[in-house]
C-alpha atoms as a PDB file:
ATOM      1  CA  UNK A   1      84.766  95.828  84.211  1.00  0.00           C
ATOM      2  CA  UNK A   2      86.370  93.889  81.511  1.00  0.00           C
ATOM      3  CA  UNK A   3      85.629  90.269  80.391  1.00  0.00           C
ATOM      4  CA  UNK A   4      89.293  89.320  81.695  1.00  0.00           C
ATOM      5  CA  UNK A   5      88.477  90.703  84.707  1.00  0.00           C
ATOM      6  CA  UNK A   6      84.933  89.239  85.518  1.00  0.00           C
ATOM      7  CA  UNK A   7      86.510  85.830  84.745  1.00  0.00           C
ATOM      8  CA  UNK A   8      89.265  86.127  86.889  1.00  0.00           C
ATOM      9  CA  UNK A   9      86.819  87.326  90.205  1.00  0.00           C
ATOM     10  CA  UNK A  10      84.712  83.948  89.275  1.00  0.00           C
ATOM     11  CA  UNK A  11      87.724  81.870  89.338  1.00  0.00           C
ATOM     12  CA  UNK A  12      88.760  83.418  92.313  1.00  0.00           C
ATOM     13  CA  UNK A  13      85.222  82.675  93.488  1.00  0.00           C
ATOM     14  CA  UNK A  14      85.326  78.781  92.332  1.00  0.00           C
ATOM     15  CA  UNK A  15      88.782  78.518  94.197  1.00  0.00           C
ATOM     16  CA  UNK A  16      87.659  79.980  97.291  1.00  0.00           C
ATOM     17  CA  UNK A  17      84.494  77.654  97.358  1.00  0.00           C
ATOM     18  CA  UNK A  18      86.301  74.472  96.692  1.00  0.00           C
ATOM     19  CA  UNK A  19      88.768  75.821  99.447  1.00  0.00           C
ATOM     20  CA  UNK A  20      91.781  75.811  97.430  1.00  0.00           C
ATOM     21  CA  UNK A  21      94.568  78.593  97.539  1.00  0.00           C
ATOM     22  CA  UNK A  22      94.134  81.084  94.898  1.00  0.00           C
ATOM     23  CA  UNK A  23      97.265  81.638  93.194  1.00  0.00           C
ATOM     24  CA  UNK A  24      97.800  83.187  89.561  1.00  0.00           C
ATOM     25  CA  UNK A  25      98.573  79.783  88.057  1.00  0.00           C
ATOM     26  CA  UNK A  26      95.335  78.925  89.411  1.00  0.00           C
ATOM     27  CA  UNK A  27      93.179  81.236  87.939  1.00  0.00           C
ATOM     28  CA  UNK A  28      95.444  81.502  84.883  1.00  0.00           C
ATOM     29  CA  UNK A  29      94.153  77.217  84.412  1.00  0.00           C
ATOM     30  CA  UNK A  30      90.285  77.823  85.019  1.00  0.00           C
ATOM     31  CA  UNK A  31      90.507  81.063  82.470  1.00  0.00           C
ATOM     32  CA  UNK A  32      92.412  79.092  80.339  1.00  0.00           C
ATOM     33  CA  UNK A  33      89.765  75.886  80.405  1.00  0.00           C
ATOM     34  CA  UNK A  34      86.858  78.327  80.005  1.00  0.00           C
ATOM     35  CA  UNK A  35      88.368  79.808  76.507  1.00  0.00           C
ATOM     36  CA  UNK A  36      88.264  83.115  77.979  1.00  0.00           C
ATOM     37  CA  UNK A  37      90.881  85.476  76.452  1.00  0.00           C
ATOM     38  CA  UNK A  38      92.543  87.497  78.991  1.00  0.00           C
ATOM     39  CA  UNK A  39      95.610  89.820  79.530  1.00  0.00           C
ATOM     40  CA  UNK A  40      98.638  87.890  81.190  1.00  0.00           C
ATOM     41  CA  UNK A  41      98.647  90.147  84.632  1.00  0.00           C
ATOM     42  CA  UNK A  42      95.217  89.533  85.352  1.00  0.00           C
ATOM     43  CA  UNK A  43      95.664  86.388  87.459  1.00  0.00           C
ATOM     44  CA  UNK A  44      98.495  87.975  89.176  1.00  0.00           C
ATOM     45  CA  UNK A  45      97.142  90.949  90.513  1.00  0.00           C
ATOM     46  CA  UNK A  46      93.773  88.923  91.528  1.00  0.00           C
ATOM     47  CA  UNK A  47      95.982  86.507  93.653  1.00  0.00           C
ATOM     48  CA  UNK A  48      98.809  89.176  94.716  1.00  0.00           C
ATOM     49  CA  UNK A  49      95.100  91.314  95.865  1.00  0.00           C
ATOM     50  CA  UNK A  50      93.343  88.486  97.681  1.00  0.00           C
ATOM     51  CA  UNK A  51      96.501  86.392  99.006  1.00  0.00           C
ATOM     52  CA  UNK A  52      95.792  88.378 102.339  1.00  0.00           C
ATOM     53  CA  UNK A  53      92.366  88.087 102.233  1.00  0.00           C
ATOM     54  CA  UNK A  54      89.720  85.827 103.448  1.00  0.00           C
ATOM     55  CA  UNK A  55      87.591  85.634 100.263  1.00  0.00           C
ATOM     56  CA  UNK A  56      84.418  83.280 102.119  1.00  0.00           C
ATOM     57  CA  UNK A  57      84.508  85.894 105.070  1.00  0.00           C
ATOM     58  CA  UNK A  58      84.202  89.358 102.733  1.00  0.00           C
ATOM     59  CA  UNK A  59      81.464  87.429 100.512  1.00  0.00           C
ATOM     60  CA  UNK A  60      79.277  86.693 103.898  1.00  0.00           C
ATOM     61  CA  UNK A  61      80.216  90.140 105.238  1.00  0.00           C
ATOM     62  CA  UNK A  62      79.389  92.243 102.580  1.00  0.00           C
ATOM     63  CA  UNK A  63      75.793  93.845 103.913  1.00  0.00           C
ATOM     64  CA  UNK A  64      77.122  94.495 106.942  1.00  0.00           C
ATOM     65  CA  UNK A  65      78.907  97.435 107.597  1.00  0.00           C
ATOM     66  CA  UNK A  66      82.201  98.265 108.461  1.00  0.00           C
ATOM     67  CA  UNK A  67      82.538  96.552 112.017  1.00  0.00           C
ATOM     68  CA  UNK A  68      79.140  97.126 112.400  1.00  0.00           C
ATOM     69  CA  UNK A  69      78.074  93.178 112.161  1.00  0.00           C
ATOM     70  CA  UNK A  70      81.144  92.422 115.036  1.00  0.00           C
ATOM     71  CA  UNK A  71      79.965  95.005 116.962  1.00  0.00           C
ATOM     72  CA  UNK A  72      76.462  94.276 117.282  1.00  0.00           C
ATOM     73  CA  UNK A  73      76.894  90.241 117.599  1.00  0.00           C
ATOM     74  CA  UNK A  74      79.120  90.428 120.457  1.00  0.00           C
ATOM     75  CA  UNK A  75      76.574  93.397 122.211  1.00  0.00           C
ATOM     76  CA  UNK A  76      73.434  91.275 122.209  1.00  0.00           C
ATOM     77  CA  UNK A  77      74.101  88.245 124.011  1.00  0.00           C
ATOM     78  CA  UNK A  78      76.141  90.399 126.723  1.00  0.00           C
ATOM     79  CA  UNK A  79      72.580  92.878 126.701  1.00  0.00           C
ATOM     80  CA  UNK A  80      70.294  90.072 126.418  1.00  0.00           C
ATOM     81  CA  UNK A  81      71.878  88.248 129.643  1.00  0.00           C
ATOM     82  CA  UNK A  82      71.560  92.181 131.359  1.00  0.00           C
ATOM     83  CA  UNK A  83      67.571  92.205 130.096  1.00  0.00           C
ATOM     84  CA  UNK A  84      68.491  95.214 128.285  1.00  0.00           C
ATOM     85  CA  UNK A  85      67.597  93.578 125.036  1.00  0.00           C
ATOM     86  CA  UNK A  86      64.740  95.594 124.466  1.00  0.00           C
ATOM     87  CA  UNK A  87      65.965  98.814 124.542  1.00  0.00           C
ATOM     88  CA  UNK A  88      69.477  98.315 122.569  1.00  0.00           C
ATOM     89  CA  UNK A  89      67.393  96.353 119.706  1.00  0.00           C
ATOM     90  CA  UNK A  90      65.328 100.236 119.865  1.00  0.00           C
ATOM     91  CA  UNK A  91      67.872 102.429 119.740  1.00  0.00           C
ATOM     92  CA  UNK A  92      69.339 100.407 116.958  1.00  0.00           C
ATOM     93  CA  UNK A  93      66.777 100.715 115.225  1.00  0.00           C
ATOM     94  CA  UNK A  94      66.396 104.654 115.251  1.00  0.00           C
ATOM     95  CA  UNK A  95      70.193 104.660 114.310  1.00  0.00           C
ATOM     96  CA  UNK A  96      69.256 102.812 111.481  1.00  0.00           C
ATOM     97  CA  UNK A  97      66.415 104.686 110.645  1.00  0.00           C
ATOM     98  CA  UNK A  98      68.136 108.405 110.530  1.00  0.00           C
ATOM     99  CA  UNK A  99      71.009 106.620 108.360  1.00  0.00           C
ATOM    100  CA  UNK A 100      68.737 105.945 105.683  1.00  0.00           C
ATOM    101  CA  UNK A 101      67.224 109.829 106.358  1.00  0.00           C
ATOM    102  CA  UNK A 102      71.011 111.422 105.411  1.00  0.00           C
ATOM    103  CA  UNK A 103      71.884 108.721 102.805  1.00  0.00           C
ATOM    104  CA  UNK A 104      68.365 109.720 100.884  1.00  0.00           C
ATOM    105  CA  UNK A 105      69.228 113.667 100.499  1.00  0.00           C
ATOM    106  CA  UNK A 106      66.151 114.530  98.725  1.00  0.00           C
ATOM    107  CA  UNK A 107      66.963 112.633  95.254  1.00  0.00           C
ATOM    108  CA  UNK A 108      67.287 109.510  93.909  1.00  0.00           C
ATOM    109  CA  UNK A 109      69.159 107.341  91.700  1.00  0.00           C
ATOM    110  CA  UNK A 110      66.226 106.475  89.255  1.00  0.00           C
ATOM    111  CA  UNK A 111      63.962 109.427  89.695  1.00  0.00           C
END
């Protein structure tokens, strides 16, 4: 990843937080006031990318997996209220537990 780009995600980033629309003029002004030299598309193609997107909700989503946080928040209460707590919080847990077992493969990535 590039300079230009890294400076156009934390722009993206700044805008999000202070809850402003993130448009390429936008980003284009907070590169441009942080003397960061970057390529003229840049802030286009971050805005045109995340103009669809709900920047604050992929930031807090992004150990879960996909529909896997959804999924399990709306199960619990509705197993919790049945007593069956206990037993989906186990089998999660051994689903959990064989994912790590076929991610691992017998190597890793600083052995």
């Amino acid at each position: 990843m590039s300079v230009s780009e890294l400076a156009c995600v934390y722009a993206a980033l700044i805008l999000a937080d202070d809850d402003v629309a993130i448009t390429s003029e936008k980003i284009a002004t907070i590169l441009k006031a942080s003397g960061v030299a970057f390529e003229p598309y840049w802030p286009g193609l971050f805005a045109k990318a995340l103009e669809s997107a709900d920047l604050k909700a992929l930031i807090t989503n992004v150990g879960s997996g996909v529909g896997a946080a959804p999924a399990a928040g709306g199960a619990a209460p509705a197993a919790a209220a049945a007593g069956e707590a206990p037993a989906a919080a186990k089998k999660e847990e051994k689903v959990e537990e064989e994912e790590e077992e076929d991610d691992d493969m017998g190597f890793g990535l600083f052995d």
